[in-house]
PDB file of N, CA and C in Angstrom:
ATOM      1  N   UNK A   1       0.851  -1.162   0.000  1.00  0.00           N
ATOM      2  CA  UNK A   1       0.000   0.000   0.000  1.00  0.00           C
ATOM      3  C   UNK A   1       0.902   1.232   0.000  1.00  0.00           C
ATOM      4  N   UNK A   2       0.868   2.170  -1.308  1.00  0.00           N
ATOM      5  CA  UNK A   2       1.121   3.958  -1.215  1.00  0.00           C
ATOM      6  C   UNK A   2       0.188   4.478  -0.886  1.00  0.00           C
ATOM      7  N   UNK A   3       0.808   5.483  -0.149  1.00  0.00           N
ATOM      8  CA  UNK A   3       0.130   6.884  -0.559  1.00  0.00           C
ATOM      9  C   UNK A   3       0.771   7.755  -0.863  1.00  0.00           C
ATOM     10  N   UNK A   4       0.209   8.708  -2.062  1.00  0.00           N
ATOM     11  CA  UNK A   4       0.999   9.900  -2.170  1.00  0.00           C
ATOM     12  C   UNK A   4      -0.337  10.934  -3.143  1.00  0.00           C
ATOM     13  N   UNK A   5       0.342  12.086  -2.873  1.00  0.00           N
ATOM     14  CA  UNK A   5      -0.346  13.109  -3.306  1.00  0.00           C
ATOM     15  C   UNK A   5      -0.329  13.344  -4.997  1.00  0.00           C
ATOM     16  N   UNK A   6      -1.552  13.959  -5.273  1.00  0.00           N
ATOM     17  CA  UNK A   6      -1.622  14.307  -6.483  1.00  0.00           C
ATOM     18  C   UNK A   6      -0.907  15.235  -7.000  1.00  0.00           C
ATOM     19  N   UNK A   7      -0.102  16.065  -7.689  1.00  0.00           N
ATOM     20  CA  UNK A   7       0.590  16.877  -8.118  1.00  0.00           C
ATOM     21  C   UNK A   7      -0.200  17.433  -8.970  1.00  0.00           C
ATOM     22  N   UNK A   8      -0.068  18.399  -9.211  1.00  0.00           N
ATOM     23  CA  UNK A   8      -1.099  19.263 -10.214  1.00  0.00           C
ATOM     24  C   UNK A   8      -0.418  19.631 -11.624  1.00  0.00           C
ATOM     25  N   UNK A   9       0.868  20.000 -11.534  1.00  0.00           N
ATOM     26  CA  UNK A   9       1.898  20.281 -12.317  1.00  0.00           C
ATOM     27  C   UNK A   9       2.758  18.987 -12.705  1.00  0.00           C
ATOM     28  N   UNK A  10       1.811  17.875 -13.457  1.00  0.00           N
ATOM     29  CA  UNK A  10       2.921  16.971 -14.024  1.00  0.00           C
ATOM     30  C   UNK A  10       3.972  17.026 -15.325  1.00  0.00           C
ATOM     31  N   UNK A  11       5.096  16.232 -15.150  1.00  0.00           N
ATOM     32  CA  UNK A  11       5.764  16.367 -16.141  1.00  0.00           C
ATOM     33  C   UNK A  11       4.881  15.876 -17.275  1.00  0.00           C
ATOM     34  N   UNK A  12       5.231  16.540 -18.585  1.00  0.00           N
ATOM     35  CA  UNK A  12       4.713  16.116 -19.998  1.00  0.00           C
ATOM     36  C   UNK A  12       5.474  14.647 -19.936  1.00  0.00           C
ATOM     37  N   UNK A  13       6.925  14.424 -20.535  1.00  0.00           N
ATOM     38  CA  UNK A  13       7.175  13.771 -21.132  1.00  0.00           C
ATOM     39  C   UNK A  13       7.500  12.460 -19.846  1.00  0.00           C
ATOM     40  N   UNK A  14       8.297  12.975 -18.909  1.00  0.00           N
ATOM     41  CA  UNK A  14       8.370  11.981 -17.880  1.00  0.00           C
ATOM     42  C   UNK A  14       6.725  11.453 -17.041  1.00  0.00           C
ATOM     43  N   UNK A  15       6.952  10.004 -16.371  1.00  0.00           N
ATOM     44  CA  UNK A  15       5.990   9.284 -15.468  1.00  0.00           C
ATOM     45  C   UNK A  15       5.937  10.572 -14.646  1.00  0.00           C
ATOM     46  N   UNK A  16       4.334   9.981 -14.266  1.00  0.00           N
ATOM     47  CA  UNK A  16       3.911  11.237 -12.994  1.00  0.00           C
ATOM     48  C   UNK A  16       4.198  10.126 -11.546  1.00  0.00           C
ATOM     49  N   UNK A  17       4.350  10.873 -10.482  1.00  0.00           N
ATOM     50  CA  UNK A  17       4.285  10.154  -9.452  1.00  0.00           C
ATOM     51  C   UNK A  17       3.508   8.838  -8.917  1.00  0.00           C
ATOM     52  N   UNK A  18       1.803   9.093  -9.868  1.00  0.00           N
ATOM     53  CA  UNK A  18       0.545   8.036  -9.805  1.00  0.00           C
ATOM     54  C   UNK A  18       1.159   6.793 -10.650  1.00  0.00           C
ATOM     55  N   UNK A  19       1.883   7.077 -11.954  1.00  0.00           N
ATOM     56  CA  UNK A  19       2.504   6.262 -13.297  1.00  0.00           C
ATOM     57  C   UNK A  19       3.621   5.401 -12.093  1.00  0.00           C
ATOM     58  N   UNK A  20       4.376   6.168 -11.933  1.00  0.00           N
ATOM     59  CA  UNK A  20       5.526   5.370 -11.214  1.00  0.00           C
ATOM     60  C   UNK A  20       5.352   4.424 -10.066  1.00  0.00           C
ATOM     61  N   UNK A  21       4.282   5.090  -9.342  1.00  0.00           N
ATOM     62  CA  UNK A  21       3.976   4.193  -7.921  1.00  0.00           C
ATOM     63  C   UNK A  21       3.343   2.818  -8.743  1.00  0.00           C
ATOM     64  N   UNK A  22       2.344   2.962  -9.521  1.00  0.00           N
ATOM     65  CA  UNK A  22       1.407   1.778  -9.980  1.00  0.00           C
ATOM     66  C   UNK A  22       2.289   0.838 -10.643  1.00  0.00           C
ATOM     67  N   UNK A  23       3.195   1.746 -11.527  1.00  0.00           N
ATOM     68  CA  UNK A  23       3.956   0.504 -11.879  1.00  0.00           C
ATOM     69  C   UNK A  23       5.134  -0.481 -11.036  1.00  0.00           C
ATOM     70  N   UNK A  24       5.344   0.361  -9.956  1.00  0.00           N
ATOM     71  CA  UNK A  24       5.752  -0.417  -9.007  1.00  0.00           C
ATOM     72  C   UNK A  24       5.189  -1.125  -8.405  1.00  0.00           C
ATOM     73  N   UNK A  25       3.644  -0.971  -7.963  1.00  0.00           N
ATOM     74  CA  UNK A  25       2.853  -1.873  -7.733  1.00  0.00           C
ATOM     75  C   UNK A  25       2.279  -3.228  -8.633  1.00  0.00           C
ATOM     76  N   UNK A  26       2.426  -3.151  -9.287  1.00  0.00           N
ATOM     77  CA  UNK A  26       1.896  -3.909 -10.713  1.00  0.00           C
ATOM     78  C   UNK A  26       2.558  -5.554 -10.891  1.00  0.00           C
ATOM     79  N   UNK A  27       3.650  -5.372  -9.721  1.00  0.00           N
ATOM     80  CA  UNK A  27       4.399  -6.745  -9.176  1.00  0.00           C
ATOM     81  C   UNK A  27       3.668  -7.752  -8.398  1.00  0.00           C
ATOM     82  N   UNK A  28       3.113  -6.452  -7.714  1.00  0.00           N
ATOM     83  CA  UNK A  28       2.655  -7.187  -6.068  1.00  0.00           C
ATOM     84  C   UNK A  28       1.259  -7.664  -6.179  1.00  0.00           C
ATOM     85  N   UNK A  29       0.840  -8.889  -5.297  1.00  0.00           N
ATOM     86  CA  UNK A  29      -0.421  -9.385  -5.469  1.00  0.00           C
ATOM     87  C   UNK A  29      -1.455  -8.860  -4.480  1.00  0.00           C
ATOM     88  N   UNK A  30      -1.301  -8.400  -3.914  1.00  0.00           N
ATOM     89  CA  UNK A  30      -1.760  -7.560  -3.055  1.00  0.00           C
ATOM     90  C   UNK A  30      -1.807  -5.756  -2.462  1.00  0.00           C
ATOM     91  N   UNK A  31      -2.240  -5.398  -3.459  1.00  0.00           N
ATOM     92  CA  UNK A  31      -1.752  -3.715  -3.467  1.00  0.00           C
ATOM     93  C   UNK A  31      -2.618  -3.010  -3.717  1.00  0.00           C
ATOM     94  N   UNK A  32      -2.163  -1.656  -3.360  1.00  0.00           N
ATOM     95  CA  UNK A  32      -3.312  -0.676  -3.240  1.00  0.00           C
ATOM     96  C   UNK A  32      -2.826   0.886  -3.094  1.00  0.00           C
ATOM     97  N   UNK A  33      -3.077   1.592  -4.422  1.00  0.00           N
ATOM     98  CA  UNK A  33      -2.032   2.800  -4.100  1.00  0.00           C
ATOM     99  C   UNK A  33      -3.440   3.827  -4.064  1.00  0.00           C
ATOM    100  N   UNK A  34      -3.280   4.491  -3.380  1.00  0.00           N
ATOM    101  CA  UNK A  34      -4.229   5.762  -2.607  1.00  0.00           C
ATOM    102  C   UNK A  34      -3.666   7.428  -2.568  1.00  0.00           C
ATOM    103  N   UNK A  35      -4.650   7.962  -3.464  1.00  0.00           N
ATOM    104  CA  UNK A  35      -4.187   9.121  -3.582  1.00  0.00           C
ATOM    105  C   UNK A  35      -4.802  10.228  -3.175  1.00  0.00           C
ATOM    106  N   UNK A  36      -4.531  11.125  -2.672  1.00  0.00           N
ATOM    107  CA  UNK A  36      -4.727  11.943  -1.712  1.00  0.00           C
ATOM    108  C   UNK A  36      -4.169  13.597  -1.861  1.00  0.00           C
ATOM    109  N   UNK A  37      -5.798  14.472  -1.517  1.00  0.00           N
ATOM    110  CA  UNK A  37      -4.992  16.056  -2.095  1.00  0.00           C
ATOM    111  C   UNK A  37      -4.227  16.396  -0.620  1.00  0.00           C
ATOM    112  N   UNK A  38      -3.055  16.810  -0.684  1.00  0.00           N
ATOM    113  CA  UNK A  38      -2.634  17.814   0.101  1.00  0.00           C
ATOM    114  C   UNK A  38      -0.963  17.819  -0.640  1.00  0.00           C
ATOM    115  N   UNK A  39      -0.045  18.280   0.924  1.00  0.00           N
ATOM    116  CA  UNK A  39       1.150  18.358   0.500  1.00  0.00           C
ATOM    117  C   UNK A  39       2.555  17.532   0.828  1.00  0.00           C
ATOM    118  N   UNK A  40       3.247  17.694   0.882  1.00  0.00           N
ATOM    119  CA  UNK A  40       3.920  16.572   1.177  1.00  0.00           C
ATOM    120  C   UNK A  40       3.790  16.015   2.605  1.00  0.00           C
ATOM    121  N   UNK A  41       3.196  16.461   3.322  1.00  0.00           N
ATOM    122  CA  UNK A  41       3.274  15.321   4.716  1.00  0.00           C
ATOM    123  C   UNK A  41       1.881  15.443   4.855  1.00  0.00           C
ATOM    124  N   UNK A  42       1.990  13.952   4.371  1.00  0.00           N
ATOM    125  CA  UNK A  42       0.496  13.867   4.159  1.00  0.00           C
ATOM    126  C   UNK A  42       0.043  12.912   5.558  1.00  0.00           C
ATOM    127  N   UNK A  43       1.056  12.204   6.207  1.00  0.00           N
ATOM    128  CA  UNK A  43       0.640  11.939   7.482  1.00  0.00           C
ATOM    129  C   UNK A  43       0.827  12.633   8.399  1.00  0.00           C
ATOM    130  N   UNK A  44       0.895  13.796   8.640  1.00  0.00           N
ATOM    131  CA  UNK A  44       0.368  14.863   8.766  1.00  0.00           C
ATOM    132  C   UNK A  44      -1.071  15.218   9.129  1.00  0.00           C
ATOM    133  N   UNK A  45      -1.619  15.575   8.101  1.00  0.00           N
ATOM    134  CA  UNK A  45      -2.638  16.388   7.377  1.00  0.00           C
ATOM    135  C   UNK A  45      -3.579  15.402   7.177  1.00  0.00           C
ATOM    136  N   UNK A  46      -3.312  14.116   6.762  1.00  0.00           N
ATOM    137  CA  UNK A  46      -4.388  13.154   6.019  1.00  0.00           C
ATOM    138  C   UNK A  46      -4.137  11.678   7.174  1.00  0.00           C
ATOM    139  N   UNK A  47      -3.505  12.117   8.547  1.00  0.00           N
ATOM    140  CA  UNK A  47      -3.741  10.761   8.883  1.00  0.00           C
ATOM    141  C   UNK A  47      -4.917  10.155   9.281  1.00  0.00           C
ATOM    142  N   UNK A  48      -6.486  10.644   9.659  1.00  0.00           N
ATOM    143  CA  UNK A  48      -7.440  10.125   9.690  1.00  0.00           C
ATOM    144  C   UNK A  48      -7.875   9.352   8.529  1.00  0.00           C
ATOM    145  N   UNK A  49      -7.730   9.936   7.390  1.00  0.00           N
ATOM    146  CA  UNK A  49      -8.209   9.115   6.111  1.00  0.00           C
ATOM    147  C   UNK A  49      -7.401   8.079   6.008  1.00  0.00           C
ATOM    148  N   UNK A  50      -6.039   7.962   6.172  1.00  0.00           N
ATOM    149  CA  UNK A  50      -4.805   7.160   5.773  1.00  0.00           C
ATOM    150  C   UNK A  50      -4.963   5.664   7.122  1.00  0.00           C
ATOM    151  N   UNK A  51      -5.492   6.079   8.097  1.00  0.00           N
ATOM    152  CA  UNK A  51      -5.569   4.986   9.118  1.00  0.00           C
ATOM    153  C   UNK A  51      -7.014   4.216   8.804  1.00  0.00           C
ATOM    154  N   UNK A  52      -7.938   5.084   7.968  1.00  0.00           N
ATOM    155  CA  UNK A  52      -9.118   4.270   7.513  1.00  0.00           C
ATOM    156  C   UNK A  52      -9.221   3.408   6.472  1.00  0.00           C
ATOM    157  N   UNK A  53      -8.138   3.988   5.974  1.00  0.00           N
ATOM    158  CA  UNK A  53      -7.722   3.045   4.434  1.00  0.00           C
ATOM    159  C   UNK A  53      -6.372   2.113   4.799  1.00  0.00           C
ATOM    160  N   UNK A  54      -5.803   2.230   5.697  1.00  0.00           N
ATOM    161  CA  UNK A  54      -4.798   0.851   5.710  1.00  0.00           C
ATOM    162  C   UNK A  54      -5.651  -0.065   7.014  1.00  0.00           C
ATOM    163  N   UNK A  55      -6.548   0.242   7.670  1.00  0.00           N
ATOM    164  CA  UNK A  55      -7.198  -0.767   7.888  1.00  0.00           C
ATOM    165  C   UNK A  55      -8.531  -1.410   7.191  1.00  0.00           C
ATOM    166  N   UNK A  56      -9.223  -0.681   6.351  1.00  0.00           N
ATOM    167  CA  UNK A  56      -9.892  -1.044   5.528  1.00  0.00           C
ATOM    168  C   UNK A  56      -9.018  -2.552   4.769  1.00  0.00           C
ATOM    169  N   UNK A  57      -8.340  -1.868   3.961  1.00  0.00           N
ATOM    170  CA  UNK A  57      -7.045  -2.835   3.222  1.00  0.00           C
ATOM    171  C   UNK A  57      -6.728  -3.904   4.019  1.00  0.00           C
ATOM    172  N   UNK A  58      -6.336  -4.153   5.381  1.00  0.00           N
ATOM    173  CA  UNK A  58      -5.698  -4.879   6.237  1.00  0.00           C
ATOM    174  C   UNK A  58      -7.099  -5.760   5.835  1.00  0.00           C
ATOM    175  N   UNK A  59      -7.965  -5.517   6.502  1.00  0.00           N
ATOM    176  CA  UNK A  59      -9.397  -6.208   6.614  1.00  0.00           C
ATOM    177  C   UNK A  59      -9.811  -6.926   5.216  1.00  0.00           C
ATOM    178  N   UNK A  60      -9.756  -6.039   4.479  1.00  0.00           N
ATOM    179  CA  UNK A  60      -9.864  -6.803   3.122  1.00  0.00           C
ATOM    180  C   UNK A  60      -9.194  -8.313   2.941  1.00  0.00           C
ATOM    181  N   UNK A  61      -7.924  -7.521   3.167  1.00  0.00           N
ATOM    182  CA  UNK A  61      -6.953  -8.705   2.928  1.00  0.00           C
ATOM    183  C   UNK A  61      -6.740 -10.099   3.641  1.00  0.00           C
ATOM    184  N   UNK A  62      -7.042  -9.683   5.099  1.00  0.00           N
ATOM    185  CA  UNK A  62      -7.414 -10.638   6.209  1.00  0.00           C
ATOM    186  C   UNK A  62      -8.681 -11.817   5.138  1.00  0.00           C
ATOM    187  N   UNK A  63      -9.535 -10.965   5.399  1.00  0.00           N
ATOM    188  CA  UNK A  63     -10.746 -11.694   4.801  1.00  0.00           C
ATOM    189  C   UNK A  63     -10.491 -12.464   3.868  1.00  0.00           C
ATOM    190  N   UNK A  64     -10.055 -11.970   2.069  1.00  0.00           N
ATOM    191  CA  UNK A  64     -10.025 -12.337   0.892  1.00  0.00           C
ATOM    192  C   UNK A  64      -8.611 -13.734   1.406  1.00  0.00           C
ATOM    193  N   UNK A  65      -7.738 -13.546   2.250  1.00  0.00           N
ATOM    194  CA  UNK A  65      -6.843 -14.588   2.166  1.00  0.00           C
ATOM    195  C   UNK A  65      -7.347 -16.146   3.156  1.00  0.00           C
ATOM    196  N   UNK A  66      -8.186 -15.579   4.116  1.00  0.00           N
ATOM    197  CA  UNK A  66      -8.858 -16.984   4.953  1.00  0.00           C
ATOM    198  C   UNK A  66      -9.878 -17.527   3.947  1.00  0.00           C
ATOM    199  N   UNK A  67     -10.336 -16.940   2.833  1.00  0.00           N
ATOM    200  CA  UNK A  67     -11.482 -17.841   2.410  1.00  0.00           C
ATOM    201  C   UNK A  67     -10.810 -18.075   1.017  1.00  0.00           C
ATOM    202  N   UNK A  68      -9.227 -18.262   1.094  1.00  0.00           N
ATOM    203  CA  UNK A  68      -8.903 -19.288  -0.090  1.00  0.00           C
ATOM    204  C   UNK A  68      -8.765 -20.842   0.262  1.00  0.00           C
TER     205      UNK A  68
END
C-alpha cells in the first residue's frame, strides 16, 4: 500500500508520481495505491483518512486470504 499526493503540475514527457507508484505496484499481489490532495506530509494532514484506508485494506486482505 502507497500513498501519495496528487501533483497538479505533471511532467509532460516523464511518469507522474501516480505512473511510477502503480507501476511499481503492478508486481505485487496484493496492493493498493491511494491518492490523496494535500502536500507533502500527508501523514500529517491526512492521517485520519490514511488509518481508515490501511485498515480497511488490512481487513480486506485478512478476509479475501482466509477464504482461499
Amino acid at each position: 500500500m502507497i500513498f501519495t499526493r496528487k501533483i497538479d503540475k505533471e511532467p509532460k514527457e516523464e511518469k507522474s508520481n501516480i505512473t511510477f507508484y502503480q507501476d511499481q505496484l503492478s508486481h505485487v499481489s496484493l496492493q493498493k495505491l491511494v491518492v490523496l490532495q494535500g502536500h507533502h506530509y500527508l501523514h500529517w494532514t491526512k492521517y485520519r483518512e490514511m488509518s481508515k484506508d490501511v485498515n480497511d485494506f488490512i481487513d480486506t486482505s485478512i478476509n479475501s486470504s482466509t477464504k482461499k
